[in-house]
Protein backbone atom coordinates (compact mmCIF):
# COMPACT_ATOMS: atom_id res chain seq x y z
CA UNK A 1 68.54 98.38 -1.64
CA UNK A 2 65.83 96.07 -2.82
CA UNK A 3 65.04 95.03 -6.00
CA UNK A 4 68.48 96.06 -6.89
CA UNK A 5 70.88 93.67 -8.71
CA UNK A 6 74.07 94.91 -9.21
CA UNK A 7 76.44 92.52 -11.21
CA UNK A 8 80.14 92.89 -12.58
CA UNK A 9 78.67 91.69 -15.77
CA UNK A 10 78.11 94.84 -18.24
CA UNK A 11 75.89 94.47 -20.63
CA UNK A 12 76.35 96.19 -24.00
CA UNK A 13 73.58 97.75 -26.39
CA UNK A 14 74.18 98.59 -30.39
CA UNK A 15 71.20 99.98 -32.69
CA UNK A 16 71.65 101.24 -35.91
CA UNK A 17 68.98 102.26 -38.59
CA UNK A 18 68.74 103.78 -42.18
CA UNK A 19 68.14 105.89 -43.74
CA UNK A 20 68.20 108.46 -41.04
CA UNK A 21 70.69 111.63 -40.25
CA UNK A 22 73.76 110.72 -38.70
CA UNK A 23 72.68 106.84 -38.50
CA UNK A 24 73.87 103.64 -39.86
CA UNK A 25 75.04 103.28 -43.60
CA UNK A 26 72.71 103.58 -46.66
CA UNK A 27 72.22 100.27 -48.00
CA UNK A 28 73.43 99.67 -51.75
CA UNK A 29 73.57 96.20 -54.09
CA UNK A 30 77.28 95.56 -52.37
CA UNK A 31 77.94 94.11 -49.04
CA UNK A 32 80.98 96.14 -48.63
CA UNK A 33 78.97 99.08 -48.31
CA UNK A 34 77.58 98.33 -45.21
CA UNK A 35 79.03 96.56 -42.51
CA UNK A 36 77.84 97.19 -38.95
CA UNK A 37 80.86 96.60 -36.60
CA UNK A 38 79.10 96.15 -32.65
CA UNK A 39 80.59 98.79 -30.71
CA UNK A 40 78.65 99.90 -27.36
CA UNK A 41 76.35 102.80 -27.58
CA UNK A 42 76.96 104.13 -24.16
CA UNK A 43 80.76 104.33 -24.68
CA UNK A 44 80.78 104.46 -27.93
CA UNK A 45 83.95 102.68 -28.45
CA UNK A 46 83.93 98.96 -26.90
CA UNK A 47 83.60 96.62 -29.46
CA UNK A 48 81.97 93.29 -28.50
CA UNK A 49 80.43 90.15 -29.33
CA UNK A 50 76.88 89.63 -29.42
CA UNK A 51 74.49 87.64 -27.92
CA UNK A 52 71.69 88.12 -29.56
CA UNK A 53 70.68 90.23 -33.04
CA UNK A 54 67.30 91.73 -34.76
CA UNK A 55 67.16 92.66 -37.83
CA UNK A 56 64.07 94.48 -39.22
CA UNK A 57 63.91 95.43 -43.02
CA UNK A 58 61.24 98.78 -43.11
CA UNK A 59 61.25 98.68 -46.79
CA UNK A 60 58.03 98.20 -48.62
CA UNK A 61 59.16 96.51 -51.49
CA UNK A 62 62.76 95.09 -51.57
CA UNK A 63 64.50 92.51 -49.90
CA UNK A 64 67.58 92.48 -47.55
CA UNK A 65 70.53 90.22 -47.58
CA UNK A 66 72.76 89.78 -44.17
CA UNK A 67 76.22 87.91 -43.94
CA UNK A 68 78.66 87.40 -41.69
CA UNK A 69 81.77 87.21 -43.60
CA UNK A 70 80.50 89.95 -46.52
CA UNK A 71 80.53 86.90 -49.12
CA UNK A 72 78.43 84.07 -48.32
CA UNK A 73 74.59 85.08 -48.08
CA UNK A 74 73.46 84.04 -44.62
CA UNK A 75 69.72 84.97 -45.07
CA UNK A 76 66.70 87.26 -46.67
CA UNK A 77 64.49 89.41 -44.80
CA UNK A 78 61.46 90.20 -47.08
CA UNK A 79 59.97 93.51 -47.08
CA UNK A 80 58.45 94.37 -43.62
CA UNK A 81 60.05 91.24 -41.98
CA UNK A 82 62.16 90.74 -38.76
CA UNK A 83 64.88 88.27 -38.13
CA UNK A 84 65.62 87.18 -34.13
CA UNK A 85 68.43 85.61 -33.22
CA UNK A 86 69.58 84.58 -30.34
CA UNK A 87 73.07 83.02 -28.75
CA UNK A 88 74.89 84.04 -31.71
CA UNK A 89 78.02 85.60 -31.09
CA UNK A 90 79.09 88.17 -33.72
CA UNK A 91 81.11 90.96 -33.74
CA UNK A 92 79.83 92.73 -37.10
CA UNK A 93 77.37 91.68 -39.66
CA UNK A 94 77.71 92.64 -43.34
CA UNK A 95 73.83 93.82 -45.17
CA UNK A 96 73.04 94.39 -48.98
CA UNK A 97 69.55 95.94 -50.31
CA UNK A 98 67.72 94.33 -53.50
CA UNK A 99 68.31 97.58 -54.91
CA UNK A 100 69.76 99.67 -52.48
CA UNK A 101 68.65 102.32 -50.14
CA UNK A 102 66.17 100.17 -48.55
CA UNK A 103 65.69 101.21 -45.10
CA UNK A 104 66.21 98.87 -41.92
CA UNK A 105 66.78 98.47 -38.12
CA UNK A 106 69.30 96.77 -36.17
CA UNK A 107 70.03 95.75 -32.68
CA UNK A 108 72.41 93.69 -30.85
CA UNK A 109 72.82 92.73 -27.26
């Protein structure tokens, strides 16, 4: 069939947002709160590393705080910022709000 490329490599999708029904944890002041673990969205049960993560804080005032370990502050997203990155392989990331509730996007690939 052309313009068909079938590979054995599956690729794996996660998105997550908040606040919304049935979505990804509220934010609050404590990493602990919120940690996004990558598992595919089509399965809904394969958990996997990523190779590539946005992050996009839809808050109008506050900041957002990610880390990888749910200690050490890794970055800020200011309000109404996005954060690309790409070739980093994750299999969660921890975020925090400046004052919680703040709402945000994420994706990973």
């Amino acid at each position: 069939m052309a313009g068909t490329h079938d590979t054995s490599v599956r690729s794996y999708r996660f998105y997550t947002r908040a606040p919304a029904p049935g979505a990804g944890p509220a934010l609050t002041v404590n990493f602990s709160d919120c940690k996004l673990v990558f598992i595919d969205k089509e399965d809904g049960k394969t958990n996997f590393v990523s190779q590539g993560i946005i992050i996009s804080n839809d808050s109008l005032g506050n900041e957002i705080q990610f880390s990888f370990d749910g200690v050490t502050v890794e970055g800020d997203l200011m309000a109404q910022e996005t954060m690309n990155f790409f070739a980093l392989r994750r299999k969660h990331i921890y975020l925090r709000g400046q004052a919680g509730a703040e709402a945000y996007r994420l994706w990973a690939w």
